[in-house]
Protein backbone atom coordinates (compact mmCIF):
# COMPACT_ATOMS: atom_id res chain seq x y z
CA UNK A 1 0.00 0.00 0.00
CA UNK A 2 2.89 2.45 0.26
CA UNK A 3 4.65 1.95 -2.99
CA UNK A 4 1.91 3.90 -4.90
CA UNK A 5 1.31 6.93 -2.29
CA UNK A 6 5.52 6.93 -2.31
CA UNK A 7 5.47 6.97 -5.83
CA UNK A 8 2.55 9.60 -6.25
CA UNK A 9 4.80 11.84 -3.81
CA UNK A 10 7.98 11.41 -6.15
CA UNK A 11 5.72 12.19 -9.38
CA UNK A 12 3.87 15.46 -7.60
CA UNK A 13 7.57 16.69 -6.48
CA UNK A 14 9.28 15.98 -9.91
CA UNK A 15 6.24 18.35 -11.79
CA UNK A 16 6.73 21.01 -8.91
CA UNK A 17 10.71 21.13 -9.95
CA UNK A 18 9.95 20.99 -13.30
CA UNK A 19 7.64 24.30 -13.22
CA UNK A 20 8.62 26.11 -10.38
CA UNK A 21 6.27 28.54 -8.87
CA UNK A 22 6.23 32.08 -9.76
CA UNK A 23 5.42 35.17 -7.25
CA UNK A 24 2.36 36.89 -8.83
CA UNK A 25 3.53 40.55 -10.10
CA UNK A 26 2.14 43.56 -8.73
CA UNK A 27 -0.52 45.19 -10.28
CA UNK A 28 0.57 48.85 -11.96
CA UNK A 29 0.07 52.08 -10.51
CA UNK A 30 0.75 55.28 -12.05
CA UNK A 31 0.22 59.07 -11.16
CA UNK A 32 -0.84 60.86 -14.12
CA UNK A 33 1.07 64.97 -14.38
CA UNK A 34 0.14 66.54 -17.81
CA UNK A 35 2.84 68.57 -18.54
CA UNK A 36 1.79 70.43 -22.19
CA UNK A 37 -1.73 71.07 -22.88
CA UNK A 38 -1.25 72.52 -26.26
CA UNK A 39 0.33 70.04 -28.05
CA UNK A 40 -0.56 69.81 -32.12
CA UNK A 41 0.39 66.36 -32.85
CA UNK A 42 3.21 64.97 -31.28
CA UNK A 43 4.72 62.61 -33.73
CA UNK A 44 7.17 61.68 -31.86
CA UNK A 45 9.05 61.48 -28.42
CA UNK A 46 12.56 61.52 -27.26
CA UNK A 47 14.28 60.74 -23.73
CA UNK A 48 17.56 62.48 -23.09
CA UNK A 49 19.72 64.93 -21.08
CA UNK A 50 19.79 68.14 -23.11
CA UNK A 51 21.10 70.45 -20.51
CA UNK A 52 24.04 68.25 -18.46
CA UNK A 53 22.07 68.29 -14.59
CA UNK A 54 22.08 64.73 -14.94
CA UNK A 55 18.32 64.63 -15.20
CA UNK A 56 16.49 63.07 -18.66
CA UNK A 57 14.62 65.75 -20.32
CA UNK A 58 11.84 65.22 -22.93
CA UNK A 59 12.25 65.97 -25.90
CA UNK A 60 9.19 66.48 -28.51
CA UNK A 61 8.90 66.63 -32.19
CA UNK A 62 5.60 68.40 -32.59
CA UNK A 63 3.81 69.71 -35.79
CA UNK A 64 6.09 73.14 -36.22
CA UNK A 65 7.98 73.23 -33.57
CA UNK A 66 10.76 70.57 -31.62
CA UNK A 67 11.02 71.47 -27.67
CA UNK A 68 13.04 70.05 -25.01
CA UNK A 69 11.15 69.89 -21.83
CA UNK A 70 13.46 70.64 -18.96
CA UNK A 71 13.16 68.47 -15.90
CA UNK A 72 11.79 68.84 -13.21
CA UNK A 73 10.28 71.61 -13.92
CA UNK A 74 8.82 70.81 -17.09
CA UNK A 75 9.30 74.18 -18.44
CA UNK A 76 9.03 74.05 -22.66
CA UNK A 77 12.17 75.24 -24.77
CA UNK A 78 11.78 75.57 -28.18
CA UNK A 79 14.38 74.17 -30.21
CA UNK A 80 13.42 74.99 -33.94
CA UNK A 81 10.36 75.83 -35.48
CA UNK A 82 8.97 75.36 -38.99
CA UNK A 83 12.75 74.02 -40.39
CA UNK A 84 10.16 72.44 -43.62
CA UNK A 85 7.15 73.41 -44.55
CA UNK A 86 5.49 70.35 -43.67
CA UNK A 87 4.84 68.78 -40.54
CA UNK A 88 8.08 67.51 -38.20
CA UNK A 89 7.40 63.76 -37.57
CA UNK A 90 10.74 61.89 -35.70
CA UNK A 91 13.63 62.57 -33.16
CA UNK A 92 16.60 61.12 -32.25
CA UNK A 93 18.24 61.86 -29.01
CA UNK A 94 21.46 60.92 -27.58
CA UNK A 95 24.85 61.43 -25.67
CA UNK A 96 26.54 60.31 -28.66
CA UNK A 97 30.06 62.10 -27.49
CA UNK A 98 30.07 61.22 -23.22
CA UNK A 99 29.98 64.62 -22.86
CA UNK A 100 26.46 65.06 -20.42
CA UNK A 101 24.60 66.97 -23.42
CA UNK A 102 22.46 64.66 -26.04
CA UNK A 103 22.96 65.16 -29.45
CA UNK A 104 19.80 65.67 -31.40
CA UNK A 105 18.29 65.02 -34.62
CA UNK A 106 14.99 65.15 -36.38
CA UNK A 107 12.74 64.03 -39.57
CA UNK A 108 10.66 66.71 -41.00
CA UNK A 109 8.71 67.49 -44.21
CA UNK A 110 6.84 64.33 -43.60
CA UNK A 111 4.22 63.69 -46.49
CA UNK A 112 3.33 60.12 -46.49
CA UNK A 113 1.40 60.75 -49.94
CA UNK A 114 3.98 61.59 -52.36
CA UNK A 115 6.97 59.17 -52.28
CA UNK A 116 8.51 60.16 -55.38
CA UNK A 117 9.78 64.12 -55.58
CA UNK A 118 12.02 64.53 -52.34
CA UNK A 119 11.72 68.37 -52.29
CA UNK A 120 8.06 67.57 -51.49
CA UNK A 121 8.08 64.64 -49.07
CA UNK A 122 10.99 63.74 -46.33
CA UNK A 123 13.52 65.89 -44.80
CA UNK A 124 17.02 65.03 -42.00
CA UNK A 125 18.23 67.69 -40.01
CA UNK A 126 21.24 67.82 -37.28
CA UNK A 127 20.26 70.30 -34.66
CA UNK A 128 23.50 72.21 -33.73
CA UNK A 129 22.83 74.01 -30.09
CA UNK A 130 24.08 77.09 -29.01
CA UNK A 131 25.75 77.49 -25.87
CA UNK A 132 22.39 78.16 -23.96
CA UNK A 133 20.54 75.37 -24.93
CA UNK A 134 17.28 77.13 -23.83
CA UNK A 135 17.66 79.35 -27.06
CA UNK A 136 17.26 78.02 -30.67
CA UNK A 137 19.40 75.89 -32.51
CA UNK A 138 20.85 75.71 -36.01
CA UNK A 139 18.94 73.29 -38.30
CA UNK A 140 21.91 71.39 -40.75
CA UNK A 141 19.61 69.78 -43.68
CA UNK A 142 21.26 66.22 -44.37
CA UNK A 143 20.37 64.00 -47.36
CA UNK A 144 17.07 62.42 -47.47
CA UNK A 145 15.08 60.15 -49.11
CA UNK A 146 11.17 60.76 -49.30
CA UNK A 147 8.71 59.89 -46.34
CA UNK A 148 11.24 60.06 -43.82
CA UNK A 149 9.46 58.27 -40.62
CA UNK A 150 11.64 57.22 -37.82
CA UNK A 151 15.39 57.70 -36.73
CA UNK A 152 17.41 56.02 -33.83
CA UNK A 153 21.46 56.63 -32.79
CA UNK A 154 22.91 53.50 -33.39
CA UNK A 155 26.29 52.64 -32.17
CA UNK A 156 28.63 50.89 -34.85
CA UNK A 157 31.32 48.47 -35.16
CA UNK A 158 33.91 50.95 -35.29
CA UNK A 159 33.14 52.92 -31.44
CA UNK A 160 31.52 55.62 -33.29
CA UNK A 161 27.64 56.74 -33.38
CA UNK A 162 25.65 56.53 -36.48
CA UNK A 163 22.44 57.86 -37.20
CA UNK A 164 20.13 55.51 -38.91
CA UNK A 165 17.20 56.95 -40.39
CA UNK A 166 13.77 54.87 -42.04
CA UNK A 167 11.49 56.15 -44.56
CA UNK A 168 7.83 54.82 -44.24
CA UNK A 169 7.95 53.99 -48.20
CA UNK A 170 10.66 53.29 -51.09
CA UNK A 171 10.85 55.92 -53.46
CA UNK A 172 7.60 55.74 -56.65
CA UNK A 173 5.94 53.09 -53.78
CA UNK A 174 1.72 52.50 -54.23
CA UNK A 175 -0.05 50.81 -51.93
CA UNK A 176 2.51 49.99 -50.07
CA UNK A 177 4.23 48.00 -53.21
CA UNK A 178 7.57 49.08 -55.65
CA UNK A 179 10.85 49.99 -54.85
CA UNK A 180 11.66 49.21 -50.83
CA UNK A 181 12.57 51.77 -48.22
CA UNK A 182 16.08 53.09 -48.00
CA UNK A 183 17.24 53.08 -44.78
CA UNK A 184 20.56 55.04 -44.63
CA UNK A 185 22.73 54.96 -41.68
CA UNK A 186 24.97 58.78 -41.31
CA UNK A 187 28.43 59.03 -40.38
CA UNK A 188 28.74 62.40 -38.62
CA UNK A 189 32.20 64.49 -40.11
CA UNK A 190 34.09 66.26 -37.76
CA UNK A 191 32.33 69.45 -38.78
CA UNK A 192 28.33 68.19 -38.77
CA UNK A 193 28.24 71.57 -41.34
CA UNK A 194 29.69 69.25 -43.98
CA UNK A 195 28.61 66.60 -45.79
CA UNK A 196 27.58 63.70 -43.90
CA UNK A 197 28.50 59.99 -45.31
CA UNK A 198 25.71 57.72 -45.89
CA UNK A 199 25.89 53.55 -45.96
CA UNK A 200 22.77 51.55 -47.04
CA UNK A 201 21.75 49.43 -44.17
CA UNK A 202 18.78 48.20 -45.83
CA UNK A 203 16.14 48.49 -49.70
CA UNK A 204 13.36 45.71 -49.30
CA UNK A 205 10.93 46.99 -46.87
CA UNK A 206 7.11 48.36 -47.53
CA UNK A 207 5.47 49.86 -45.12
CA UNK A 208 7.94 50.34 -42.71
CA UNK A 209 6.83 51.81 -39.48
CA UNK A 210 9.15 51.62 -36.73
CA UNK A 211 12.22 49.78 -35.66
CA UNK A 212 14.51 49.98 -32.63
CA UNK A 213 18.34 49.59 -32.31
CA UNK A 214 19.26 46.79 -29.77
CA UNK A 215 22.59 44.96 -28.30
CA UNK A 216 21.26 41.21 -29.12
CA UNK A 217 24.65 39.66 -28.57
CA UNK A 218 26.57 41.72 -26.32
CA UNK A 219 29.18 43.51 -28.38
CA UNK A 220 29.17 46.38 -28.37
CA UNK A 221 27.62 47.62 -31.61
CA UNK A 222 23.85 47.72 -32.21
CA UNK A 223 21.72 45.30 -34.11
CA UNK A 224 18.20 46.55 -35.11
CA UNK A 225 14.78 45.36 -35.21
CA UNK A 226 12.59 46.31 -38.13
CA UNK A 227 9.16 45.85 -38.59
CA UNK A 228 7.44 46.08 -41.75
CA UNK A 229 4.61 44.63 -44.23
CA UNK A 230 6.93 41.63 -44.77
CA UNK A 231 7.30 40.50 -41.06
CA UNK A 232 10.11 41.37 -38.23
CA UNK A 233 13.54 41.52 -39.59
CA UNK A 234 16.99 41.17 -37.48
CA UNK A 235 20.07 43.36 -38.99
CA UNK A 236 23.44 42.85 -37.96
CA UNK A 237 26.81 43.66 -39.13
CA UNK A 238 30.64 43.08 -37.40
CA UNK A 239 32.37 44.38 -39.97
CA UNK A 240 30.96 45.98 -43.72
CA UNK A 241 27.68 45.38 -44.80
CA UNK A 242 25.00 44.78 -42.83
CA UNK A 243 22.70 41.41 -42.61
CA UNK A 244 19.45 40.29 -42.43
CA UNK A 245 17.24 37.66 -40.44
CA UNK A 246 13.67 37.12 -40.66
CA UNK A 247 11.85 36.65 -37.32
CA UNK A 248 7.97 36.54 -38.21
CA UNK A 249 6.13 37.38 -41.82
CA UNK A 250 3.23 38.70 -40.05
CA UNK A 251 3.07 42.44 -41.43
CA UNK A 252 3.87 44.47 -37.69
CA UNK A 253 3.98 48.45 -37.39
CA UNK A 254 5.55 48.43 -34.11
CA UNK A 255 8.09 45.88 -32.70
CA UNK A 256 10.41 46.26 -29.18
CA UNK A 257 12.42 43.23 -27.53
CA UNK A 258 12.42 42.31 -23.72
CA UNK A 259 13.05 39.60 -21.62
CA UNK A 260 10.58 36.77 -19.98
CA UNK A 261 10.54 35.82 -16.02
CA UNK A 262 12.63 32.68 -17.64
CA UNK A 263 15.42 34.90 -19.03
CA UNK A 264 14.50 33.78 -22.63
CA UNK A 265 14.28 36.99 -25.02
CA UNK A 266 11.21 37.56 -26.96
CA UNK A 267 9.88 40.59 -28.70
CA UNK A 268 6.32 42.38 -29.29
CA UNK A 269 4.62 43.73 -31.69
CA UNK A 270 1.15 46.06 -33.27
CA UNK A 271 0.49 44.03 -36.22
CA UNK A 272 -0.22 45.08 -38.76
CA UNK A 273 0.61 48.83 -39.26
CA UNK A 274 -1.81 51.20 -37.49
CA UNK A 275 -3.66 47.55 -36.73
CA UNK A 276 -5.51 46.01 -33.94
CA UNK A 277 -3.22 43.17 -32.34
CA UNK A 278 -0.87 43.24 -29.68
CA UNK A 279 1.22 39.90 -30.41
CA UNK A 280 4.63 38.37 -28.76
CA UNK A 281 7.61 36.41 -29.87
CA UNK A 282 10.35 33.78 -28.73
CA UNK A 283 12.38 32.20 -30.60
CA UNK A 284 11.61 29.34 -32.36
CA UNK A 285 13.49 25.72 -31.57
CA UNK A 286 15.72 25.83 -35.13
CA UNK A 287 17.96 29.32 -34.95
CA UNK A 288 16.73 29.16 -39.08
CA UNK A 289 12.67 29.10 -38.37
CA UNK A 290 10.63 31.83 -37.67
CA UNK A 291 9.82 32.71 -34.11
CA UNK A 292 6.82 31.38 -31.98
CA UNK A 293 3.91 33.41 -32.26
CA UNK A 294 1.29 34.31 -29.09
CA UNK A 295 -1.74 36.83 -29.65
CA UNK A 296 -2.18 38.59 -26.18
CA UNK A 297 -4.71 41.63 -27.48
CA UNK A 298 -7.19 41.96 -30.86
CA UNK A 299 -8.71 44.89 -29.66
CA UNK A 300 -6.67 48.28 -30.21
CA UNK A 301 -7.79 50.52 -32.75
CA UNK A 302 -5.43 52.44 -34.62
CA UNK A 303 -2.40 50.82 -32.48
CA UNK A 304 0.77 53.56 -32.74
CA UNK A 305 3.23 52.40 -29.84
CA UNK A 306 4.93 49.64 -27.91
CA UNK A 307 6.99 49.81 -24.95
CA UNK A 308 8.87 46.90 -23.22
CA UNK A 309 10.67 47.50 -19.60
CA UNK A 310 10.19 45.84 -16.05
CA UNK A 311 7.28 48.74 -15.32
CA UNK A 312 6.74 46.30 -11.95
CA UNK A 313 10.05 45.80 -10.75
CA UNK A 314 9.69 41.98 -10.83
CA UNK A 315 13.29 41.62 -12.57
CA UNK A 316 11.60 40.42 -15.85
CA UNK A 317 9.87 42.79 -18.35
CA UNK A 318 6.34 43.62 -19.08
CA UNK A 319 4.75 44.89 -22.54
CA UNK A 320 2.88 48.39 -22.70
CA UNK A 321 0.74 48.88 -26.08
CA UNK A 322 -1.03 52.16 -26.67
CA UNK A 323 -3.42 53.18 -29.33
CA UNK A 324 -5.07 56.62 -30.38
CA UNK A 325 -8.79 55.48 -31.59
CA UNK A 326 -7.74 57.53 -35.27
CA UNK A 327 -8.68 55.03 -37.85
CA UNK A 328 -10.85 53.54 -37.47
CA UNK A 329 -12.71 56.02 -35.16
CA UNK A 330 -12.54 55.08 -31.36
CA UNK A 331 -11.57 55.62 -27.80
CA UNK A 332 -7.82 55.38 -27.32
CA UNK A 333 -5.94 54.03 -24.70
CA UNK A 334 -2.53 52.34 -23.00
CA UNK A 335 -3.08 48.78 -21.87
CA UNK A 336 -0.05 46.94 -19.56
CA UNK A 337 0.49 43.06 -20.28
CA UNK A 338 2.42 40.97 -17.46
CA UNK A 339 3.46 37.50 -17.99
CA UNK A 340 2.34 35.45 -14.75
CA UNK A 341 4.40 32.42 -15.50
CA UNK A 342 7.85 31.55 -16.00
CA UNK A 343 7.53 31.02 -19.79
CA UNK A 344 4.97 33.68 -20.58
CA UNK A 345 1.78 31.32 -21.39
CA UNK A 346 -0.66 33.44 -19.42
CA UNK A 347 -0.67 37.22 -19.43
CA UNK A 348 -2.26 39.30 -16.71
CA UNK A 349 -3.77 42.86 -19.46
CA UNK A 350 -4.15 46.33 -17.17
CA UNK A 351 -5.75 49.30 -18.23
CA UNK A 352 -3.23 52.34 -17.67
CA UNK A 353 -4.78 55.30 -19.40
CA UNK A 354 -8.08 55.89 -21.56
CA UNK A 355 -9.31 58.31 -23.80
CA UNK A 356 -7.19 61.12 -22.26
CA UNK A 357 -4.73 60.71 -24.40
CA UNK A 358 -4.94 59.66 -27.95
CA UNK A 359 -1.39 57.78 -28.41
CA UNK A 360 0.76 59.23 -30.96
CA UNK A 361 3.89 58.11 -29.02
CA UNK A 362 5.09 56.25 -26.06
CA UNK A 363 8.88 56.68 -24.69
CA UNK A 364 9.78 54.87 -21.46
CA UNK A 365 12.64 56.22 -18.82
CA UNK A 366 13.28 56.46 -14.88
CA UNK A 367 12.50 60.30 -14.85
CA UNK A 368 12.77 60.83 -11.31
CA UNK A 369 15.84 58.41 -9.93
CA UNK A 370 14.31 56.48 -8.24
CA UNK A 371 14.58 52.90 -10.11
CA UNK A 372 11.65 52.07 -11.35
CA UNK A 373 10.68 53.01 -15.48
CA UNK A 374 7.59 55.57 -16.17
CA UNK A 375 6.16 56.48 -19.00
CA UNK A 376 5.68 59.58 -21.49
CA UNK A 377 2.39 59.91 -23.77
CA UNK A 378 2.23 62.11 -26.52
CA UNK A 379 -1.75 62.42 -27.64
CA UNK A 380 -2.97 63.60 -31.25
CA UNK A 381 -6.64 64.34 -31.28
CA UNK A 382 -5.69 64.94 -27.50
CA UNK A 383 -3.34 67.37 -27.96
CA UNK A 384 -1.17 66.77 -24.98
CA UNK A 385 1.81 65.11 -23.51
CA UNK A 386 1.50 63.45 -19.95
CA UNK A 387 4.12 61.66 -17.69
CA UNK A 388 2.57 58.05 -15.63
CA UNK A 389 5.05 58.02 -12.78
CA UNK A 390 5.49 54.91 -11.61
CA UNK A 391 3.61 54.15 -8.40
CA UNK A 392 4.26 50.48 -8.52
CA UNK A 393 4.74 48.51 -5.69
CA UNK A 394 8.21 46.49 -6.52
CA UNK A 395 7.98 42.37 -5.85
């Protein structure tokens, strides 16, 4: 009569090894501090020390204007205003040069509708500062190609910063088909008033949206992340051109990378451009295949932003998708996903802000010191830009 309790015991603690228990995360809490009312559009949303306190400003590229906001005050500098005639629509931020001060560029002239004449659509510019930083600064025009859309620092093989820069469509594109998008990566000259060297990183894209830089192996250049109407893409490069990788062929607008309570990578993604699903991704069991697929949302309309950080301090990361209700017509809002097991096969989905602010952008940083990640919204049809300071209790 023993052998089979014994041997139910020894089965019972084998399964409880096997899948070991996981603390259940906090649920999110954020304070909500609207820090511009009047905001036009708010294409887009940089995080980065403009001044040299130490403290991450906010940087905005709005409809006319780009402004730093200074923190903690909040108080709005504008930085250049009406560089195109056209509306600005991307930043890029960064410390490229360990100096304190971020280095700052933006896309401009954006004009999604004409993707042939690039004196009509697209537009690079290199903000030179002055010595205040408060006060305006010099707008260097850089090649372009048209529909200019998003632009990250990247660092490259060589120790130097690049800046890589994604139109939405190749040049003569319809309906999202022809030529691909260019994506160029510039090599700043020693005087950013001369002409700037270009590389190709990448011409097969259509309908690119987004893409993020990331360190995927650990050296110390950056791989990036593209998403597109063809799927997720990896590129790499150690040395000359770069490479590619396909991770998924479902068509995604926005895509960001994280890490599960497991340690396993995996990224997310809005699929497809401007769509309606929040989806996730590991890596698939032959390093050739395409990666596992997971649906965790089919409800955003209009989705415009993904952010990926540990938001609840439980040493793995969560997903935060936000949508702004556009097109199709609809109530926006930021929903938080939290993986409640080890390898990510249930999700816990929090509401974190509603129709207050019609996502245009989401940037993530620790804005006040104090460890933990909060967020910055920039709304459209809103018209404003609001912090969510993280109030989460950590695990």
């Amino acid at each position: 009569m023993q052998t089979p309790f014994l041997f139910r015991c020894v089965i019972l603690i084998s399964l409880l090894l096997a899948e070991p228990l996981m603390a259940v995360p906090p649920e999110p809490s954020f304070r909500v501090q609207t820090i511009d009312s009047e905001v036009q559009i708010g294409y887009g949303i940089a995080i980065a020390d403009i001044n040299g306190d130490g403290k991450p400003d906010i940087i905005l590229a709005d409809q006319n204007t780009v402004q730093w906001y200074e923190n903690p005050s909040w108080k709005k500098h504008i930085m250049v205003e009406k560089v195109t005639e056209r509306d600005n629509v991307c930043v890029a931020a960064f410390d490229i040069y360990g100096n304190g001060k971020a280095e700052v560029a933006i896309g401009a002239q954006w004009n999604p509708g004409e993707t042939t004449d690039s004196e009509k659509s697209g537009g690079v510019f290199y903000l030179i500062p002055p010595e205040d930083r408060t006060q305006r600064w010099e707008a260097v025009k850089l090649h372009h190609e048209p529909t200019v859309h998003r632009m990250h620092w990247v660092m490259a093989p060589s120790g130097k910063w690049e800046l890589v820069v994604k139109p939405l469509h190749g040049r003569g594109n319809r309906n999202n088909a022809g030529d691909g998008s260019k994506v160029y990566a510039y090599e700043m000259p020693q005087n950013p008033r001369d002409p700037w060297k270009t590389s190709l990183v990448s011409d097969f894209t259509h309908a690119s949206h987004n893409f993020q830089p990331i360190n995927w192996d650990k050296d110390p250049e950056h791989e990036l992340l593209t998403a597109a109407k063809e799927g997720v893409f990896w590129f790499g490069r150690s040395t000359g051109a770069w490479k590619k990788r396909q991770l998924s062929e479902n068509w995604a607008g926005e895509v960001r990378d994280g890490k599960l309570p497991n340690g396993v990578r995996f990224f997310a993604t809005i699929e497809p451009m401007h769509g309606t699903t929040v989806a996730f991704y590991t890596a698939p069991d032959s390093s050739k295949g395409l990666w596992k697929r997971q649906v965790l949302d089919e409800s955003l309309l209009d989705g415009h932003a993904v952010v990926v950080a540990d938001f609840l301090g439980t040493g793995s990361d969560q997903i935060v998708a936000g949508w702004r209700g556009l097109n199709p017509k609809g109530v926006p809002g930021v929903r938080l996903f939290t993986p409640l097991d080890s390898e990510a096969k249930e999700w816990r989905t929090s509401a974190i802000s509603g129709d207050e602010v019609a996502i245009e952008d989401i940037k993530s940083a620790d804005l006040d010191g104090d460890g933990k990640p909060d967020l910055v919204l920039a709304g459209r049809q809103t018209k404003n830009l609001q912090i969510l300071w993280n109030q989460s209790a950590k695990r």
